[in-house]
Protein backbone atom coordinates (compact mmCIF):
# COMPACT_ATOMS: atom_id res chain seq x y z
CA UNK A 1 0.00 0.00 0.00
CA UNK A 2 1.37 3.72 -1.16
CA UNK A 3 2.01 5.96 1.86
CA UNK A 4 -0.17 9.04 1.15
CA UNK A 5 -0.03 12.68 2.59
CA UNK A 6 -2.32 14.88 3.53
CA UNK A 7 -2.82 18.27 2.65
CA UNK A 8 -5.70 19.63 4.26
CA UNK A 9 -9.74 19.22 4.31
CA UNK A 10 -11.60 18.98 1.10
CA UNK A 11 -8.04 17.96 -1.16
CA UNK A 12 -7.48 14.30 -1.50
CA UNK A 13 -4.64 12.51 -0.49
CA UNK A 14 -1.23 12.99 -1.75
CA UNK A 15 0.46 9.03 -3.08
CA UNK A 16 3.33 10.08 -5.16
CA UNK A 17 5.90 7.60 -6.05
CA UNK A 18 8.01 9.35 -8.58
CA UNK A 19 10.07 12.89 -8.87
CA UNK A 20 7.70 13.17 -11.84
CA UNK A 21 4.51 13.16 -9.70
CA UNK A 22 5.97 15.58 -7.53
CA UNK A 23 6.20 18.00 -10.37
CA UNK A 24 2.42 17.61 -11.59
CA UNK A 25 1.41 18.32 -8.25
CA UNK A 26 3.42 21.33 -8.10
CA UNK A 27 2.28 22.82 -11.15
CA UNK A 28 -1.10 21.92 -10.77
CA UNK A 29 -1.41 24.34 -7.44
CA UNK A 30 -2.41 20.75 -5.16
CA UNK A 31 1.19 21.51 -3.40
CA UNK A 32 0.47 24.95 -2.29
CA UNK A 33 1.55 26.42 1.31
CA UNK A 34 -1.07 26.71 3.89
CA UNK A 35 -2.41 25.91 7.37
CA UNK A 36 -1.56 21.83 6.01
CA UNK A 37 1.08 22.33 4.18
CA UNK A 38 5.07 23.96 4.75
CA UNK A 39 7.26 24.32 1.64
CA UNK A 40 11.19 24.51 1.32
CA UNK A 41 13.64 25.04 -0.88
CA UNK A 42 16.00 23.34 1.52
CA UNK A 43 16.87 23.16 5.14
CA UNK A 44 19.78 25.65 5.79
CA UNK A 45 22.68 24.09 7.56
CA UNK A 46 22.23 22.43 10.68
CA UNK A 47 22.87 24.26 13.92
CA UNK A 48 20.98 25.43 17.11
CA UNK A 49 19.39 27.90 15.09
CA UNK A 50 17.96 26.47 12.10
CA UNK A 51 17.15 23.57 14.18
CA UNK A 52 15.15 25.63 16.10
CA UNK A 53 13.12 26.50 13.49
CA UNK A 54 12.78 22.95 12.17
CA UNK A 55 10.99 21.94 15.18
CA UNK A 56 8.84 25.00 14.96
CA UNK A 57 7.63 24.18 11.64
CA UNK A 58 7.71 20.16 12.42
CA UNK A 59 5.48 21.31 15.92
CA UNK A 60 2.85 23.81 14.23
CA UNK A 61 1.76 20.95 11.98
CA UNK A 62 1.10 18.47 14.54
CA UNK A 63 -1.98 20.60 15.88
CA UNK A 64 -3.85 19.60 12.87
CA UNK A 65 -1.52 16.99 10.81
CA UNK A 66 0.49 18.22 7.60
CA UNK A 67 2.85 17.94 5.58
CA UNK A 68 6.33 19.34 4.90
CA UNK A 69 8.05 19.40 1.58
CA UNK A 70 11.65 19.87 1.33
CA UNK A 71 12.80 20.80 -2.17
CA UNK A 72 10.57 23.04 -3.90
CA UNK A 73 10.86 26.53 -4.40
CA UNK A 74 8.18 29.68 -4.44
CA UNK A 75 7.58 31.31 -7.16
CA UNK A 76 5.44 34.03 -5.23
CA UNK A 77 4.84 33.36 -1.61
CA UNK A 78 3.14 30.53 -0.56
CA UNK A 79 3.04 29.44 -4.30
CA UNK A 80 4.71 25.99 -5.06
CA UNK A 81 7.30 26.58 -8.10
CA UNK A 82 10.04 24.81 -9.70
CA UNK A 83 10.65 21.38 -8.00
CA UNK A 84 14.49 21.59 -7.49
CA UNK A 85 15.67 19.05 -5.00
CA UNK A 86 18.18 19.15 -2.52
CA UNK A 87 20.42 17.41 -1.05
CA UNK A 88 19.11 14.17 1.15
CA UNK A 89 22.25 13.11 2.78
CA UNK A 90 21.56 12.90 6.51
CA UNK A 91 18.25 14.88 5.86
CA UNK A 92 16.05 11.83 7.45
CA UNK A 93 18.51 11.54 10.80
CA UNK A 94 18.36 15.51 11.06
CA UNK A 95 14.65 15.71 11.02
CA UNK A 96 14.27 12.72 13.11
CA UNK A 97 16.64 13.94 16.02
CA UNK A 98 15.07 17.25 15.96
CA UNK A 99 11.41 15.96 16.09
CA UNK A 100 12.93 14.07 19.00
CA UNK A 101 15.34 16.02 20.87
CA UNK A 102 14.19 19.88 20.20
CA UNK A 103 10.21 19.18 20.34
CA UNK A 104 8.64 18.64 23.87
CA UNK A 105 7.17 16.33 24.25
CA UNK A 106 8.48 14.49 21.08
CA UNK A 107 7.16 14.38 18.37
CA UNK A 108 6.64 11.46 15.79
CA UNK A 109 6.93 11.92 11.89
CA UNK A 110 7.76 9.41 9.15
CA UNK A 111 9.81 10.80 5.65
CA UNK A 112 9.44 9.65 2.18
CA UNK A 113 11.85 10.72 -0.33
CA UNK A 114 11.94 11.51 -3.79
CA UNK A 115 15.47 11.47 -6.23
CA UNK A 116 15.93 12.89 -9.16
CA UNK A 117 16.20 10.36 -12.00
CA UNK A 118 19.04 12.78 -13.58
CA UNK A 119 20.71 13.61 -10.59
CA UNK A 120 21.31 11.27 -7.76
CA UNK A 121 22.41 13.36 -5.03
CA UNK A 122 19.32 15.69 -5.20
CA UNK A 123 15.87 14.67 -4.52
CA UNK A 124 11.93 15.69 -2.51
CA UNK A 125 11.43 14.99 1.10
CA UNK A 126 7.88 14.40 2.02
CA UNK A 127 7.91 14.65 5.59
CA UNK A 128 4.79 13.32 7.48
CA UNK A 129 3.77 14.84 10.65
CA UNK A 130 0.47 13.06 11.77
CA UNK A 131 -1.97 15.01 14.45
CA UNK A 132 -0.92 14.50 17.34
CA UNK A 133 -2.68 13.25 20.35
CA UNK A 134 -0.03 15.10 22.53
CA UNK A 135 -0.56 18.66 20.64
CA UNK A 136 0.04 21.14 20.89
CA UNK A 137 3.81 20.79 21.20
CA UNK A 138 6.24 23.48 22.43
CA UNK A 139 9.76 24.68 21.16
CA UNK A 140 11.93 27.48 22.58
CA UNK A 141 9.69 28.20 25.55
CA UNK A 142 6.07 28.60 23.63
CA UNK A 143 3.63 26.32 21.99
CA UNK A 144 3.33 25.99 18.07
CA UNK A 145 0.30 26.22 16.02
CA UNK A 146 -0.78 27.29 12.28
CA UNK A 147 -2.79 29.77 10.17
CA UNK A 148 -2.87 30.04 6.88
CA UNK A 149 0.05 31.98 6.82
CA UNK A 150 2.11 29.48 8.21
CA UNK A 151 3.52 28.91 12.17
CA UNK A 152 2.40 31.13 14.80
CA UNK A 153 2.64 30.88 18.77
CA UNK A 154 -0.52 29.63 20.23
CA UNK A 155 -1.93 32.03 22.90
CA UNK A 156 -3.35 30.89 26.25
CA UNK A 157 -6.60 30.61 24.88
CA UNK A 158 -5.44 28.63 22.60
CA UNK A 159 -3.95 25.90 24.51
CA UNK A 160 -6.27 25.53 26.79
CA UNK A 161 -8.94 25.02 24.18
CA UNK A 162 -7.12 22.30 22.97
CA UNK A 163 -5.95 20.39 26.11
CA UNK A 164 -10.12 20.50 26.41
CA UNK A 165 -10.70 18.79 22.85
CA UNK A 166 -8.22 16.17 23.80
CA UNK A 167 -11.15 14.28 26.60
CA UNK A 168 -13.66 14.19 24.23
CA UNK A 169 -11.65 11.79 21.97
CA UNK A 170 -9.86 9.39 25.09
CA UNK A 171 -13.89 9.39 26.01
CA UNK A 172 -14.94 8.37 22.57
CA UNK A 173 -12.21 6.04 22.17
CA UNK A 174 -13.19 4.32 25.95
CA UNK A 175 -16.54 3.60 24.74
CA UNK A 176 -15.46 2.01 21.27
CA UNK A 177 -13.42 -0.34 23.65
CA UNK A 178 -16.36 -1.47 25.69
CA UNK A 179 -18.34 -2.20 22.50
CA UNK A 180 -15.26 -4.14 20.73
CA UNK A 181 -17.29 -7.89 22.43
CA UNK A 182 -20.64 -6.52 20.64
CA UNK A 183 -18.77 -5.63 17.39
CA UNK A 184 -16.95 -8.75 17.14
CA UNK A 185 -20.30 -11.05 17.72
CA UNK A 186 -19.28 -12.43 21.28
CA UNK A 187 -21.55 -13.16 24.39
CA UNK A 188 -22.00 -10.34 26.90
CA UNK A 189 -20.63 -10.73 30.51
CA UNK A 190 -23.66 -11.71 32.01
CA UNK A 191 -24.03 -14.66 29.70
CA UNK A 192 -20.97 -16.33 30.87
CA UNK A 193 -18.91 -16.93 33.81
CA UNK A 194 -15.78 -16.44 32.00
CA UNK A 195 -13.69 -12.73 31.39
CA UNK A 196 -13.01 -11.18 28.18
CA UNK A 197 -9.99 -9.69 27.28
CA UNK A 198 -10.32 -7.08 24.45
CA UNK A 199 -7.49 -4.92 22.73
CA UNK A 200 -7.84 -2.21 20.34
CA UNK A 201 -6.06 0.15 18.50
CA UNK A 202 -6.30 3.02 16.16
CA UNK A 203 -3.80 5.18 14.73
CA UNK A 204 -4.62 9.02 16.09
CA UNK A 205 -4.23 10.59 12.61
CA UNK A 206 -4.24 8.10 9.58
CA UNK A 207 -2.86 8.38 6.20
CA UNK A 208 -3.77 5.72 3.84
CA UNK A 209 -4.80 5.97 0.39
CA UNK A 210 -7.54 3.26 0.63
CA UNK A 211 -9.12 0.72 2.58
CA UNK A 212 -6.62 -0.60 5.17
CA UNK A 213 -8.67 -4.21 5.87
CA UNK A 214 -7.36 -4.70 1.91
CA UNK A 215 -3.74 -5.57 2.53
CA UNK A 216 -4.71 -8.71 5.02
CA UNK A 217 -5.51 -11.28 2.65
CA UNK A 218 -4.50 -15.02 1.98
CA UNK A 219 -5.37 -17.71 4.45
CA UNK A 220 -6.24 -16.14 7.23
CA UNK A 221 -3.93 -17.77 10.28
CA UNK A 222 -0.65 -16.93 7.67
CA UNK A 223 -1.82 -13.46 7.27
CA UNK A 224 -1.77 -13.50 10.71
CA UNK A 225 1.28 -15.85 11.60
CA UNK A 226 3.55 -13.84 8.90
CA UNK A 227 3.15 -10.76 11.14
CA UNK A 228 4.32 -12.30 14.35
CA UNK A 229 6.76 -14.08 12.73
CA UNK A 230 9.27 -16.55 15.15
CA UNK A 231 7.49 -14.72 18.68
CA UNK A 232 7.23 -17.53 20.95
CA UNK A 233 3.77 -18.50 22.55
CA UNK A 234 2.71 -21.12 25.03
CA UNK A 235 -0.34 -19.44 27.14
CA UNK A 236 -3.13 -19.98 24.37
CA UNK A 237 -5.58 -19.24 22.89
CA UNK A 238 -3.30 -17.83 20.04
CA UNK A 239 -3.80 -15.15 17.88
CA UNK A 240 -2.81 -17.71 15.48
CA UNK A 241 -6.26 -19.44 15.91
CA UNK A 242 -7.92 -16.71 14.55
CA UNK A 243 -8.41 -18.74 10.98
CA UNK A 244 -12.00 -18.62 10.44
CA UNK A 245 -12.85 -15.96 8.17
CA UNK A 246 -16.48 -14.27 8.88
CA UNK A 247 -18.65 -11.15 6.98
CA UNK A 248 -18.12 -8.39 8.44
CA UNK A 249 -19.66 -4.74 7.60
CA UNK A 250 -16.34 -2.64 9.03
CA UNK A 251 -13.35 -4.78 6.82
CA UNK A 252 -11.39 -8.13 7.69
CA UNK A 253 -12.60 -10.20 10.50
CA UNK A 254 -11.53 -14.20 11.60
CA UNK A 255 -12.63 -15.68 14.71
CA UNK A 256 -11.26 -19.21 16.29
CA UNK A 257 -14.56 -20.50 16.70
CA UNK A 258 -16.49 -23.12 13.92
CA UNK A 259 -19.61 -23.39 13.82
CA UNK A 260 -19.84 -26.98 14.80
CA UNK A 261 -17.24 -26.35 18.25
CA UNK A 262 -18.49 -28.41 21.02
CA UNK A 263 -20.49 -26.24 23.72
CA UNK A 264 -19.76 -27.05 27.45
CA UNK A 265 -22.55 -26.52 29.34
CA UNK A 266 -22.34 -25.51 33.54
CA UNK A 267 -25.18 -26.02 35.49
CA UNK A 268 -25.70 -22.08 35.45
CA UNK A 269 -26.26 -22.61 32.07
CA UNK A 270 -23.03 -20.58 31.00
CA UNK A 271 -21.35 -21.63 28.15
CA UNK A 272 -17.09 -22.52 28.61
CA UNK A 273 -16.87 -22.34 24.44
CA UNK A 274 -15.44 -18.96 25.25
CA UNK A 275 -11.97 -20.44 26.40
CA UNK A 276 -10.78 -20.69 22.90
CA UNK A 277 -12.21 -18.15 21.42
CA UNK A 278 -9.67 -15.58 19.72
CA UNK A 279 -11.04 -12.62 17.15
CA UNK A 280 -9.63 -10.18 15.43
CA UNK A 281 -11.13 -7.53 12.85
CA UNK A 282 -8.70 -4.87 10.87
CA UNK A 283 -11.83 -2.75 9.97
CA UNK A 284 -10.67 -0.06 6.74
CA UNK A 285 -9.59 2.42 8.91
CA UNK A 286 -6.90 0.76 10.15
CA UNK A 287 -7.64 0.31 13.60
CA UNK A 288 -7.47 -3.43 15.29
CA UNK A 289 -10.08 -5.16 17.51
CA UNK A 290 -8.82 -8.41 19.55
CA UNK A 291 -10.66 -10.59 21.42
CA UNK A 292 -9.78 -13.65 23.67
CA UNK A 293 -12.76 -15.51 25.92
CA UNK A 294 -9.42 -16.63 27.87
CA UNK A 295 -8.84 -13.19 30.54
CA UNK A 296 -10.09 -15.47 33.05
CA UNK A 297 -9.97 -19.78 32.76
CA UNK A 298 -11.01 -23.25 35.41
CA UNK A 299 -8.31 -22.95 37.81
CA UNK A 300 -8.69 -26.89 37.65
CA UNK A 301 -9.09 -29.64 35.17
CA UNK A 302 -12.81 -29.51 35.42
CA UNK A 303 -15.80 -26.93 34.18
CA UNK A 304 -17.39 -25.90 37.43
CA UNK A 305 -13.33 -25.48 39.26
CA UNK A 306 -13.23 -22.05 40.56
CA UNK A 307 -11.87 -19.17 38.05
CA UNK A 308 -8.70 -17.40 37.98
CA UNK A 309 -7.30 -14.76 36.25
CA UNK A 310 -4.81 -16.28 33.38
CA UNK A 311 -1.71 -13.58 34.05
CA UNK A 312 0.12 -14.73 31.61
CA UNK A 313 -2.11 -15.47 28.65
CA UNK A 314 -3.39 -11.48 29.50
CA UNK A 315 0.53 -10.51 29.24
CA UNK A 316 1.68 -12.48 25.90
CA UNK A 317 -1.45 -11.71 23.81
CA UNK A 318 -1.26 -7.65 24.78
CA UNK A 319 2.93 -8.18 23.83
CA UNK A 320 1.93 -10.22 20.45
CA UNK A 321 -0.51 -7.90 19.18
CA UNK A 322 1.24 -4.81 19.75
CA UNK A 323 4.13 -7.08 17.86
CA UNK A 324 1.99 -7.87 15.03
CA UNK A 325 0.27 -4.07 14.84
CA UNK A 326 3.53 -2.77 14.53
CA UNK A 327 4.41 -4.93 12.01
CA UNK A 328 1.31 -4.65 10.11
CA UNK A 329 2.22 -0.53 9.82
CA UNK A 330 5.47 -1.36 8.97
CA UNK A 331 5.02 -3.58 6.25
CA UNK A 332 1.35 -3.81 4.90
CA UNK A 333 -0.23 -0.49 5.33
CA UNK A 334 2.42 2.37 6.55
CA UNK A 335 2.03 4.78 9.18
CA UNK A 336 4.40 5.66 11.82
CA UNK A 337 2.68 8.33 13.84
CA UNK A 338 0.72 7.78 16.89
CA UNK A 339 -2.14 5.62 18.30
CA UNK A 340 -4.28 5.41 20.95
CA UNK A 341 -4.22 1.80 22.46
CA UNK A 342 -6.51 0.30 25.18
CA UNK A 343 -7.48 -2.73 27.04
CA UNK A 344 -11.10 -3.56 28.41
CA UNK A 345 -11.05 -6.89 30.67
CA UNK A 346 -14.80 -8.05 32.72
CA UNK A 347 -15.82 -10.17 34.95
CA UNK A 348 -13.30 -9.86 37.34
CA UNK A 349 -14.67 -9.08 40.55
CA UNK A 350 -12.84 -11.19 43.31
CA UNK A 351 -11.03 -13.23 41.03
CA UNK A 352 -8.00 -14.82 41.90
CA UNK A 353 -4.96 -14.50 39.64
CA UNK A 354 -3.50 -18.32 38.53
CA UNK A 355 -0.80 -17.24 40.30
CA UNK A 356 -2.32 -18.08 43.51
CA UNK A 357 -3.24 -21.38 42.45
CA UNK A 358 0.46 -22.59 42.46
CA UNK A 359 1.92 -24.42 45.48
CA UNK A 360 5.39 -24.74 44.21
CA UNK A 361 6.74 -21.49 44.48
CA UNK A 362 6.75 -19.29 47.84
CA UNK A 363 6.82 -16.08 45.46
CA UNK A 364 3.41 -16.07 45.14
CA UNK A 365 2.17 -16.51 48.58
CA UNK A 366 0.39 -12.59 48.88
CA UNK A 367 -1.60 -12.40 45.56
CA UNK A 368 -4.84 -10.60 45.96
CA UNK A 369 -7.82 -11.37 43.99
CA UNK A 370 -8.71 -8.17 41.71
CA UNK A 371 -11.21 -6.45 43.18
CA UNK A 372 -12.99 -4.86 40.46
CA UNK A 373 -15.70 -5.88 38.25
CA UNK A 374 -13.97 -4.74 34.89
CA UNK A 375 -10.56 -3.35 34.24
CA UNK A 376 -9.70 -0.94 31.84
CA UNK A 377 -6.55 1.28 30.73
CA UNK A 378 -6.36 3.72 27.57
CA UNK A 379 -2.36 4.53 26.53
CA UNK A 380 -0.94 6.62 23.36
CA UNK A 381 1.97 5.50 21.48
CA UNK A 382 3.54 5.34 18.24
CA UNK A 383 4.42 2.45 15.58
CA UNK A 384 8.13 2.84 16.31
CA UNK A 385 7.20 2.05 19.95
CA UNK A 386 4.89 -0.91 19.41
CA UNK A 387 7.53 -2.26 17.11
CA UNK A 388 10.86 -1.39 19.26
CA UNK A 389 9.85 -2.12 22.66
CA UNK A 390 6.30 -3.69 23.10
CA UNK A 391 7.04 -4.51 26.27
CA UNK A 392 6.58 -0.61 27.34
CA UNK A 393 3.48 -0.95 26.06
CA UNK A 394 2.10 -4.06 27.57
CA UNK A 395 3.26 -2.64 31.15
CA UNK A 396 1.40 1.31 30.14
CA UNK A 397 -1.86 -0.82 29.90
CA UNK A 398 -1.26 -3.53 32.66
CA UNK A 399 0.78 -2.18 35.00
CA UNK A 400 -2.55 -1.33 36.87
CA UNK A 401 -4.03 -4.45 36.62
CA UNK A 402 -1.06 -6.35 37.94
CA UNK A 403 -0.67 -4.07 40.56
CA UNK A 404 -4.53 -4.76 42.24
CA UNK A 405 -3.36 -8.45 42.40
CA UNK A 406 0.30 -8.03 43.77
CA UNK A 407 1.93 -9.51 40.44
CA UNK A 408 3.58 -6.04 39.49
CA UNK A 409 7.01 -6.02 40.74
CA UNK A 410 7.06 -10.08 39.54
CA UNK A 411 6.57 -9.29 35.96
CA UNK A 412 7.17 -5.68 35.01
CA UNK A 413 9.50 -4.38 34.16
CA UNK A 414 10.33 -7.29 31.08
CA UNK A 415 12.14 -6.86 27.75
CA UNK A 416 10.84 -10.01 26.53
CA UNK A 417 8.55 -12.54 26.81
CA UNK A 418 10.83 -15.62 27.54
CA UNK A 419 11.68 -13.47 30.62
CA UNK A 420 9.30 -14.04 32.58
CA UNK A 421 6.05 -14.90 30.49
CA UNK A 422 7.05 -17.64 28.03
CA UNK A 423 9.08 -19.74 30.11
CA UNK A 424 8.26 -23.32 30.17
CA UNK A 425 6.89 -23.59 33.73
CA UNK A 426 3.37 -24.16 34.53
């Protein structure tokens, strides 16, 4: 899938994949400066200055997402001219450390680039700078916002407006979390004894050309297996299982469950199907929806043993989906700006982790059942994250949870899962 930029409200996405393109857009007026869009003939030579004023262009764009283009000149202001190139040597690690280093707090942006097919050493930079869920973003002592006459200084009145407009979309995003079991055709909680674990995530300012559910394809369990690759697993259900493919109204959805698995009925009349259930559905937005029946399991080999809270299935699902969403952006559909990531678990209330069902190991001896009902924890990060360390992810949105049971300072912090999570012990 062709990264694609965008240049404001009411234009359509910019996909070019050639110098050539680059130059129809130019002269066609699409490339034009604005409040979405920051044109230069070239970034002057790098020091504290210049830098500065990197970041200040880089930050102003985040408020509403943009796009910067490095090597085209004006031919009146604010008018795209002549595409002329410049030179890309070290251009990517320049704008990368600033966006890093002279932004607070950082900022994320991904670069596509653009040489000349006559001259190698000159060529476009496309530099993406997604909204950003952390706007607005402050350089050299203020914070940095646009007009239509490029970066300004927010005032007071400003900022505060938008720290406001940031609740309404963690709010939104919370409920879209609770729903994920409805969306994804699975029992309620009072239908079953069992807990649901549910992960979703959507990128905070996407920037694909086209349906995103369209790059999964194949048999399902390889689409899914190629993007978790060699990760080791031993606390099923799998994401693997997921190799049933289902309609679905909002893009590409498989489920572990046949239509034919055997039921196990409890005398409640609860149904124990839901331990192997595993869902997932990449809807053409781009944003993921998993779902295990497995948050809580039998703490014994039979139906009616009491339930406990399976730790570790919780921990390496979270760490393999954040693995395989990050992989996903990498490789399938690109985006490397932020998301918004969150974890819903029910039917908790007084249950004891499996933890506390061990009698070999003294480590365990003051778990705590959780005390809650539900669980719940909402985190933003960014692809580069989710692909580089996962593991900061998985403790953002469990720490909490592993905390209420005692099992915090036991598993976090990890780097990976055969730390602590995979190893073979039961």
């Amino acid at each position: 899938m062709t990264a694609s930029h965008y240049l404001g409200p009411g234009k359509p996405r910019f996909s070019p994949t050639t110098w050539e393109d680059i130059e129809i857009a130019a002269a066609a007026g699409i490339l034009d400066e604005g409040r979405w869009v920051e044109l230069k003939k070239e970034i002057p030579a790098t020091n504290r200055a210049t830098n500065k004023e990197l970041a200040k262009d880089l930050a102003s764009l985040s408020v509403d997402g943009g796009t910067l283009i490095i090597g085209i000149e004006e031919s009146k202001a604010g008018v795209a001219g002549d595409v002329v190139g410049t030179d890309l040597s070290s251009l990517q690690t320049r704008i990368n450390q600033v966006s890093q280093s002279t932004i607070r707090p950082p900022l994320h942006v991904s670069t596509s680039t653009f040489p000349n097919s006559d001259n190698a050493a000159l060529g476009v930079m496309v530099v993406t700078v997604p909204a950003s869920a952390s706007a607005p973003h402050m350089v050299d002592g203020n914070y940095w916002g646009r007009t239509e006459h490029g970066k300004t200084p927010l005032s007071d009145d400003q900022i505060r407006r938008l720290m406001a407009d940031r609740r309404p979309a963690v709010e939104d995003f919370k409920a879209r979390l609770v729903g994920v079991g409805e969306d994804l055709h699975a029992p309620d909680a009072a239908s079953r004894r069992t807990g649901q674990l549910v992960l979703r995530f959507e990128a905070i300012a996407p920037s694909y050309a086209g349906p995103v559910s369209d790059a999964m394809t194949g048999y399902p369990g390889h689409a899914i297996r190629e993007l978790i690759g060699g990760i080791e697993r031993i606390h099923g259900p799998f994401l693997v299982d997921a190799d049933q493919s289902n309609p679905h109204s909002d893009g590409w959805f498989v489920t572990s469950l046949r239509k034919n698995d055997p039921r196990v009925e409890l005398p409640s009349g609860s149904v124990l199907v839901e331990q192997t259930r595993v869902s997932v559905l990449v809807d053409d937005e781009g944003a993921w929806s998993i779902l295990s029946g497995a948050a809580t399991r039998p703490s014994g080999n039979y139906p009616d043993a009491e339930l406990c809270v399976y730790t570790k299935h919780i921990l390496e699902l979270t760490h393999i989906a954040c693995a395989a969403v990050a992989k996903f952006s990498a490789d399938k559909a690109p985006y490397y700006g932020e998301w918004r990531v969150g974890v819903y678990i029910d039917n908790l209330e007084d249950t004891k982790p499996a933890e506390a069902f061990r009698q070999d190991s003294y480590q365990f001896a003051d778990v705590e059942p959780f005390k809650r009902p539900t669980y719940q924890s909402v985190a933003t990060t960014t692809t580069q994250e989710l692909e580089e360390h996962p593991s900061k992810v998985v403790e953002k949105l469990l720490k909490n949870l592993l905390r209420g049971m005692g099992l915090d300072n036991y598993y976090l912090p990890y780097t990976n899962l055969t730390e602590k999570i995979t190893r073979h012990v039961s």
